[in-house]
N, C-alpha and C. Protein backbone atom coordinates (compact mmCIF):
# COMPACT_ATOMS: atom_id res chain seq x y z
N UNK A 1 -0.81 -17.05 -30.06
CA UNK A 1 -2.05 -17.25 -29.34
C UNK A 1 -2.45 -15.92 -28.71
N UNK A 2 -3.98 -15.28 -28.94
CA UNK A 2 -4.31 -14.23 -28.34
C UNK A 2 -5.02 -14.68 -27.20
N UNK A 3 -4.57 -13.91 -25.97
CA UNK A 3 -5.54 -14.10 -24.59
C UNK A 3 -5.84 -12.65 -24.39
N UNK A 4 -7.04 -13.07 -24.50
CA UNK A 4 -8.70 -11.90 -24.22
C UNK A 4 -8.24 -11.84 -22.50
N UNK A 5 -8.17 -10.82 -21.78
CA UNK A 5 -8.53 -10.80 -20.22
C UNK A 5 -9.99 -10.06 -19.83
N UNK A 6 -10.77 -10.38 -19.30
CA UNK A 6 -11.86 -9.80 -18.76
C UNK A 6 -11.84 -9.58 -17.15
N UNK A 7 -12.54 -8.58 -17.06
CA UNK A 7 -12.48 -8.71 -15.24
C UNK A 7 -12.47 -10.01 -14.66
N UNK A 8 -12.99 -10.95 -15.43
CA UNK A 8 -13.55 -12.34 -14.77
C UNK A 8 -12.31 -12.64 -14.14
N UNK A 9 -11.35 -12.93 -15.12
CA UNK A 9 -10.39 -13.55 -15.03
C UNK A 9 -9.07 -13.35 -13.88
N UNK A 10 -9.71 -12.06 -13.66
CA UNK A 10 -8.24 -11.63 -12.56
C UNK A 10 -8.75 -12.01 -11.20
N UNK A 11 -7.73 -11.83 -10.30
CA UNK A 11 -8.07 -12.18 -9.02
C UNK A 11 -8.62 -11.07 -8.50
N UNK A 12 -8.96 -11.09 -7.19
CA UNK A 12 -9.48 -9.85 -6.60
C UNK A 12 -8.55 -9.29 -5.82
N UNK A 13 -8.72 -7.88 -5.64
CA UNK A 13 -7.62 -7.19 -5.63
C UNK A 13 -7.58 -7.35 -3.95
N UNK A 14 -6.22 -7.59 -3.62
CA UNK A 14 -5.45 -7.71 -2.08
C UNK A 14 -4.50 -6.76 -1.63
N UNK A 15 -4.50 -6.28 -0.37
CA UNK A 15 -3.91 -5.64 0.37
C UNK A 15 -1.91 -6.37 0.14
N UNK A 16 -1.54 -5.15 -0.19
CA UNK A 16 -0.10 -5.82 -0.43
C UNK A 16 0.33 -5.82 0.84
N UNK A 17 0.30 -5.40 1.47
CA UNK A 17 0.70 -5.22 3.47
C UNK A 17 0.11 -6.52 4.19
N UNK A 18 -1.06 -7.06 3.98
CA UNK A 18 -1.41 -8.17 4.27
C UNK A 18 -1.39 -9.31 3.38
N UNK A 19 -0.74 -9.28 2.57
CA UNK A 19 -0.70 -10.06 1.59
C UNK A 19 -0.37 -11.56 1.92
N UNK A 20 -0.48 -12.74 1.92
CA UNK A 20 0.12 -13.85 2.44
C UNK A 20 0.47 -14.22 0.49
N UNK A 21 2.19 -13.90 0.31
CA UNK A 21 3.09 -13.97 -0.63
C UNK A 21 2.37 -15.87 -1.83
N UNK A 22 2.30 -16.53 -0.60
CA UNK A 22 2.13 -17.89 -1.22
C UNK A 22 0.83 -17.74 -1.96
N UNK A 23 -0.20 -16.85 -1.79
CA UNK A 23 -1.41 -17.12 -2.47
C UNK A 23 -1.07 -16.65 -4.23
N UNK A 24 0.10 -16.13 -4.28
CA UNK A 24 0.30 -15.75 -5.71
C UNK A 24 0.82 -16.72 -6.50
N UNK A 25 0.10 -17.48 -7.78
CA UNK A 25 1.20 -18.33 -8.51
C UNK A 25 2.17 -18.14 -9.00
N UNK A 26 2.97 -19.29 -8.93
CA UNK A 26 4.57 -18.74 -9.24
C UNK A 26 4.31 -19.17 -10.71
N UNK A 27 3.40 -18.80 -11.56
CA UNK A 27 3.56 -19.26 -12.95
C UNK A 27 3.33 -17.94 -13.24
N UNK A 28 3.63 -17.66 -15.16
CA UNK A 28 3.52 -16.52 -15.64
C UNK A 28 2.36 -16.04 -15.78
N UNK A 29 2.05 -14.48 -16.40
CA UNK A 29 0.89 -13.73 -15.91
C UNK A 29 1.01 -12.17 -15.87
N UNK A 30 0.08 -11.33 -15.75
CA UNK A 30 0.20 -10.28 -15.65
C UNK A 30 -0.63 -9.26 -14.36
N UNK A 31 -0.03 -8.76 -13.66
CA UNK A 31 -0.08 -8.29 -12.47
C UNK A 31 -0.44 -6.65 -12.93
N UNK A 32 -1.63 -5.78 -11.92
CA UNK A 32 -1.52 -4.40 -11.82
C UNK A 32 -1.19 -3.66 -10.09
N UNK A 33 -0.59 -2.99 -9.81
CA UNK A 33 -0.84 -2.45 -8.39
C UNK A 33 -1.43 -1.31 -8.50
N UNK A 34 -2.33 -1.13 -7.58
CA UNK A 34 -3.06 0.19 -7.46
C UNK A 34 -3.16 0.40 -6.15
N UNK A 35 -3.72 1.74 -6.00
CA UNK A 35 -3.92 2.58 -4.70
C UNK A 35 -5.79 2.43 -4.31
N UNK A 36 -5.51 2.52 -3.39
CA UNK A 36 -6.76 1.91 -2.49
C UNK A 36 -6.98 2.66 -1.31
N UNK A 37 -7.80 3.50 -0.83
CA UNK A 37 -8.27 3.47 0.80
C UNK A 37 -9.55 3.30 0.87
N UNK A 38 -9.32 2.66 1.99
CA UNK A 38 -11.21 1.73 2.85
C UNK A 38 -11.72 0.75 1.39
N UNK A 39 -10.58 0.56 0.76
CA UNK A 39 -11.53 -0.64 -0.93
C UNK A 39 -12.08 0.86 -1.88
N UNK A 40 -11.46 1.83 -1.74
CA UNK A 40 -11.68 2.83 -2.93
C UNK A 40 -10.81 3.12 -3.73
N UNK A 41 -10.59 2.64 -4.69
CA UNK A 41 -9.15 3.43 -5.69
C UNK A 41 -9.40 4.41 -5.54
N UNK A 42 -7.99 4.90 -5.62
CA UNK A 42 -7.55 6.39 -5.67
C UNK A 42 -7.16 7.08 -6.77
N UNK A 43 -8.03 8.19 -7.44
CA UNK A 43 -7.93 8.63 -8.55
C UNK A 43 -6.34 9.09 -8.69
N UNK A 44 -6.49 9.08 -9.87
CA UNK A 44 -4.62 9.40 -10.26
C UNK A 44 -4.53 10.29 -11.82
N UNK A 45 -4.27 11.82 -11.51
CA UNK A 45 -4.25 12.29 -11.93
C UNK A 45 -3.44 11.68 -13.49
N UNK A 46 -3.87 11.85 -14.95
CA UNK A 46 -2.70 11.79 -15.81
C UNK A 46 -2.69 12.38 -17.20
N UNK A 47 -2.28 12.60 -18.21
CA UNK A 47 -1.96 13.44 -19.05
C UNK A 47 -3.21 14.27 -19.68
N UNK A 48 -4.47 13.62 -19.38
CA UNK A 48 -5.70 13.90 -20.17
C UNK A 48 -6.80 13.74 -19.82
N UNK A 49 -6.89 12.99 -18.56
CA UNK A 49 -8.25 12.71 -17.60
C UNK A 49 -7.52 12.28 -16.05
N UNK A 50 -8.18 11.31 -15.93
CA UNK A 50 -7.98 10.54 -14.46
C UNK A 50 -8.23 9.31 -14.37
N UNK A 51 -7.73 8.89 -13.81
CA UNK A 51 -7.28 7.37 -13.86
C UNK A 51 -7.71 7.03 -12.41
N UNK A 52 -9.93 6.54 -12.86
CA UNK A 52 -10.73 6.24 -11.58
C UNK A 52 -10.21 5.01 -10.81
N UNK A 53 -9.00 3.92 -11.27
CA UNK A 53 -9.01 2.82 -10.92
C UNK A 53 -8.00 2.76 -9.67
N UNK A 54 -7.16 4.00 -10.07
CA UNK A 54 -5.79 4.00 -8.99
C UNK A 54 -4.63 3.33 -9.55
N UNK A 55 -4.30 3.26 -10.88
CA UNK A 55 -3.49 2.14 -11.32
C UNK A 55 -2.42 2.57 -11.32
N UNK A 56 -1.22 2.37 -10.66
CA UNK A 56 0.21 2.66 -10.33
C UNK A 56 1.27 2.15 -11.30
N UNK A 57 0.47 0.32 -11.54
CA UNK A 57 1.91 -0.09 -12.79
C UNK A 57 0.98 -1.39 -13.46
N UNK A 58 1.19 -1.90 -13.96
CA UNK A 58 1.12 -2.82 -14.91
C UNK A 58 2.39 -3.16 -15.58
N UNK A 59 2.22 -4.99 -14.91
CA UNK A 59 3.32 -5.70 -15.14
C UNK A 59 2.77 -6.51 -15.47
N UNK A 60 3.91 -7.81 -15.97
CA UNK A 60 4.06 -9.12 -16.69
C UNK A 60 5.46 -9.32 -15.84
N UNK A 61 5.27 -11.31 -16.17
CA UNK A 61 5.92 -11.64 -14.90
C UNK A 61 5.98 -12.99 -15.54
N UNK A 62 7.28 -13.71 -15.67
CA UNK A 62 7.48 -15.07 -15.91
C UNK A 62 6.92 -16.12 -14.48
N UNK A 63 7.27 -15.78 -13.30
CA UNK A 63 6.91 -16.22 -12.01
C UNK A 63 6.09 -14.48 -11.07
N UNK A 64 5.08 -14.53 -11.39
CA UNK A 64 3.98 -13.34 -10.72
C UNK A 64 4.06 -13.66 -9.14
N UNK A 65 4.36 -14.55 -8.47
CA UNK A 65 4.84 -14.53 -6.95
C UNK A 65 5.99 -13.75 -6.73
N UNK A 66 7.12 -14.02 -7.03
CA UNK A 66 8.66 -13.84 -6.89
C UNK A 66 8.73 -11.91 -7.65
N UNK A 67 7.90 -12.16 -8.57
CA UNK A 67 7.75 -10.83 -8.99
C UNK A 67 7.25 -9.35 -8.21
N UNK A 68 5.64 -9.71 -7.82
CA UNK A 68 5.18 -8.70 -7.32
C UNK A 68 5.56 -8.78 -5.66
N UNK A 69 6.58 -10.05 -4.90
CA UNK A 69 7.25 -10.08 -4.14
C UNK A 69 8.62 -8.89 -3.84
N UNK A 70 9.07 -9.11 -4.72
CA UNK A 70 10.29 -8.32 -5.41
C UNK A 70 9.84 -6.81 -5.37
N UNK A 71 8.76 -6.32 -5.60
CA UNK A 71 7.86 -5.28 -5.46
C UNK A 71 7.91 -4.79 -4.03
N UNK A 72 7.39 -5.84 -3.11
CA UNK A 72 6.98 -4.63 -2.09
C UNK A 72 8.29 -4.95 -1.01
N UNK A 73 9.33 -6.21 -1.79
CA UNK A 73 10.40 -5.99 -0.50
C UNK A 73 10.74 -4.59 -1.02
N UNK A 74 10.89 -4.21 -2.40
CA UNK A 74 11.54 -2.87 -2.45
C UNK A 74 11.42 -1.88 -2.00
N UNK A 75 9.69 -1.62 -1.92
CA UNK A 75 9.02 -0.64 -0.98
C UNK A 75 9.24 -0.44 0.34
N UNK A 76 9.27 -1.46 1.06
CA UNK A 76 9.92 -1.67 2.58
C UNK A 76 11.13 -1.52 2.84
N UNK A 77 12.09 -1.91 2.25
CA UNK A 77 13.26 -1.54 2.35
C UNK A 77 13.89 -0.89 1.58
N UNK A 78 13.25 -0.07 0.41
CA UNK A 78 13.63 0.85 -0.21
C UNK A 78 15.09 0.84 -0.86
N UNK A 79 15.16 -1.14 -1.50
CA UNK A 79 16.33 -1.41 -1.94
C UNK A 79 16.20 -1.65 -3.51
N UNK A 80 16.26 -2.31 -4.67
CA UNK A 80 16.48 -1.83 -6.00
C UNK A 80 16.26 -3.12 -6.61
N UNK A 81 15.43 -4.04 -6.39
CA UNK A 81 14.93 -4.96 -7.41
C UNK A 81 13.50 -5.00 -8.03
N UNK A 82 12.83 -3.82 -7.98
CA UNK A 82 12.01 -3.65 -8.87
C UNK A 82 11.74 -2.24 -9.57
N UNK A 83 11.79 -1.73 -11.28
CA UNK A 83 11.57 -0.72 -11.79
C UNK A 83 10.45 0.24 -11.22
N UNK A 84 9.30 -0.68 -10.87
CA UNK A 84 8.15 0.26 -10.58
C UNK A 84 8.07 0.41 -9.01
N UNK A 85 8.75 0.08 -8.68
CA UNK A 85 9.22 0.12 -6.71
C UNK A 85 10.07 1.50 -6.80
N UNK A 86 10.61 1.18 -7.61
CA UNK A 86 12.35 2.63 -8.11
C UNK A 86 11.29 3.79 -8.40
N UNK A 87 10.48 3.45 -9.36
CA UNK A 87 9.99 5.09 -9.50
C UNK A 87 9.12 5.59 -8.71
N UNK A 88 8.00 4.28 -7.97
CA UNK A 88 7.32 5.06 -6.52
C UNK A 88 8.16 5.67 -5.50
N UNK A 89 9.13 4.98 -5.32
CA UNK A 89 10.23 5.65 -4.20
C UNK A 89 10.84 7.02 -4.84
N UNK A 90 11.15 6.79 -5.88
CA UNK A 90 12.03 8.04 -6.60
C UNK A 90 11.39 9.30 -7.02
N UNK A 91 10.17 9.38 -7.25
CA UNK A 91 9.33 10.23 -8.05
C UNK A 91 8.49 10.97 -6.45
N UNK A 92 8.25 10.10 -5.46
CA UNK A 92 7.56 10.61 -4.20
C UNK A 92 6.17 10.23 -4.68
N UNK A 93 5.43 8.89 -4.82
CA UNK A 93 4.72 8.63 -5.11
C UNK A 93 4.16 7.96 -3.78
N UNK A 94 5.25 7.54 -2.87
CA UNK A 94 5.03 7.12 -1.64
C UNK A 94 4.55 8.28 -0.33
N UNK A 95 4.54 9.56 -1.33
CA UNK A 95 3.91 10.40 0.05
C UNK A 95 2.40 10.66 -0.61
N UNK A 96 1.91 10.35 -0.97
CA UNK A 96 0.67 10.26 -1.70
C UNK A 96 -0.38 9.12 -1.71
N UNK A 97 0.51 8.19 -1.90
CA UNK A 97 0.29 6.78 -1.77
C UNK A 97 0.88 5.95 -1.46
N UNK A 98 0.63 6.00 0.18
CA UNK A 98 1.28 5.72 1.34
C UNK A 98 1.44 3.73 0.77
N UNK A 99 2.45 3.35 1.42
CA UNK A 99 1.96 1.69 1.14
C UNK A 99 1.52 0.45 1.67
N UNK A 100 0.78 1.35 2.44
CA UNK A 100 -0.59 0.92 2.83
C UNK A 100 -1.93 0.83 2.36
N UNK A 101 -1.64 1.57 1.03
CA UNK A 101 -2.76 1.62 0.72
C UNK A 101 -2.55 0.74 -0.80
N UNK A 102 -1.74 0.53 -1.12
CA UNK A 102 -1.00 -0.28 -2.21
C UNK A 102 -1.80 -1.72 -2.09
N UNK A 103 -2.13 -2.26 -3.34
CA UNK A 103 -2.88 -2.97 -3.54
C UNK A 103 -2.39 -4.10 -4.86
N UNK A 104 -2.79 -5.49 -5.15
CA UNK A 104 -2.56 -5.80 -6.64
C UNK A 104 -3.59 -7.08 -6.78
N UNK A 105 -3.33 -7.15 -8.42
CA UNK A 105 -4.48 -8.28 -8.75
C UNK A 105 -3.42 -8.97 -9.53
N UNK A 106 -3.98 -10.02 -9.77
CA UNK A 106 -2.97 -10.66 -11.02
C UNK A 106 -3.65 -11.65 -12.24
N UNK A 107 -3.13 -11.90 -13.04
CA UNK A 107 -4.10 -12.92 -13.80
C UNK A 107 -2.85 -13.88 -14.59
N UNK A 108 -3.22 -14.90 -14.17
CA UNK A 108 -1.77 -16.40 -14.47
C UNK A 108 -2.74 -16.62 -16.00
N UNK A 109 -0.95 -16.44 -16.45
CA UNK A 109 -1.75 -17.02 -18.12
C UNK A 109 -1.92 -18.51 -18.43
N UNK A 110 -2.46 -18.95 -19.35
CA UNK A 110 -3.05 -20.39 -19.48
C UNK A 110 -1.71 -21.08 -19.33
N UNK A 111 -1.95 -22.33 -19.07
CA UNK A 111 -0.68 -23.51 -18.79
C UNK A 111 -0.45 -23.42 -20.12
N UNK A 112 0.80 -23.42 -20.05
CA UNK A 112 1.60 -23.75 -21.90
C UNK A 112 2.08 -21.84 -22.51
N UNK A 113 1.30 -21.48 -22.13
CA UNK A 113 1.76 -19.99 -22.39
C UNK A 113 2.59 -19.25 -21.77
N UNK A 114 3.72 -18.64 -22.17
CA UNK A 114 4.78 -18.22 -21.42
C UNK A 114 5.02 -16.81 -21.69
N UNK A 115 5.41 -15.86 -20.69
CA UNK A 115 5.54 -14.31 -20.44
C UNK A 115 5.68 -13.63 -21.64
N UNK A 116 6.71 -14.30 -22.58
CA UNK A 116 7.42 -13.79 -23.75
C UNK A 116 6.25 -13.83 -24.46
N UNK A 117 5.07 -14.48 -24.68
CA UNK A 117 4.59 -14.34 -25.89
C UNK A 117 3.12 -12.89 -25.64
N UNK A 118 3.54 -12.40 -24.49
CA UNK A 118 2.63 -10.90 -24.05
C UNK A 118 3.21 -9.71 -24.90
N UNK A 119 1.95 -9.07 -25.49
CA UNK A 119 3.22 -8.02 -26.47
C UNK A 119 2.96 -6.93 -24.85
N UNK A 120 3.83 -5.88 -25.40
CA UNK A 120 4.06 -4.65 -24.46
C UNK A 120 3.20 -3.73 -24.85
């Protein structure tokens, strides 16, 4: 089964610092975090242009709550259950883009469709 995503479809993008955790479904889906100040992405330099959106990671997620959860306990406590938490902390992505300014959207895939069938 192919799923088309359009802007429509994602949520609108939330403050991960204010985040209230429960508004995320715990069903599968695919999640982006980006950088944000005052509701402006933050350009992000990368191999060949710039990246106007601020986009930090793009994930997929069997449960997208527990997931992009897993995310910012890492950031806060700067402990080791998420890859893209490991390389903002590790790389110094956090003196740049403080995480506060850290942001995400998500989009829950249709009922019946499960993580595994997202190619990479």
């Amino acid at each position: 089964m192919l799923v088309i995503m359009t802007d429509n479809d994602w949520t609108e993008w939330a403050s991960l610092e204010k985040l209230d955790f429960t508004q995320i479904t715990a069903t599968s889906g695919v999640y982006e975090i980006g950088a944000s100040i005052n509701g402006q992405p933050q350009p992000i330099k990368r191999a060949n242009d710039v990246d106007k959106n601020g986009l930090l990671y793009i994930g997929k997620a069997r449960n997208l709550r527990k997931r992009v959860n897993d995310f910012w306990i890492h950031i806060v406590t700067e402990g080791n259950q998420h890859t893209a938490a490991e390389t903002y902390l590790l790389y110094g992505f956090s003196a740049k883009f403080q995480k506060e300014s850290l942001q995400v959207r998500w989009f829950a895939l249709p009922e019946g469709m499960e993580e595994d069938s997202l190619k990479s």
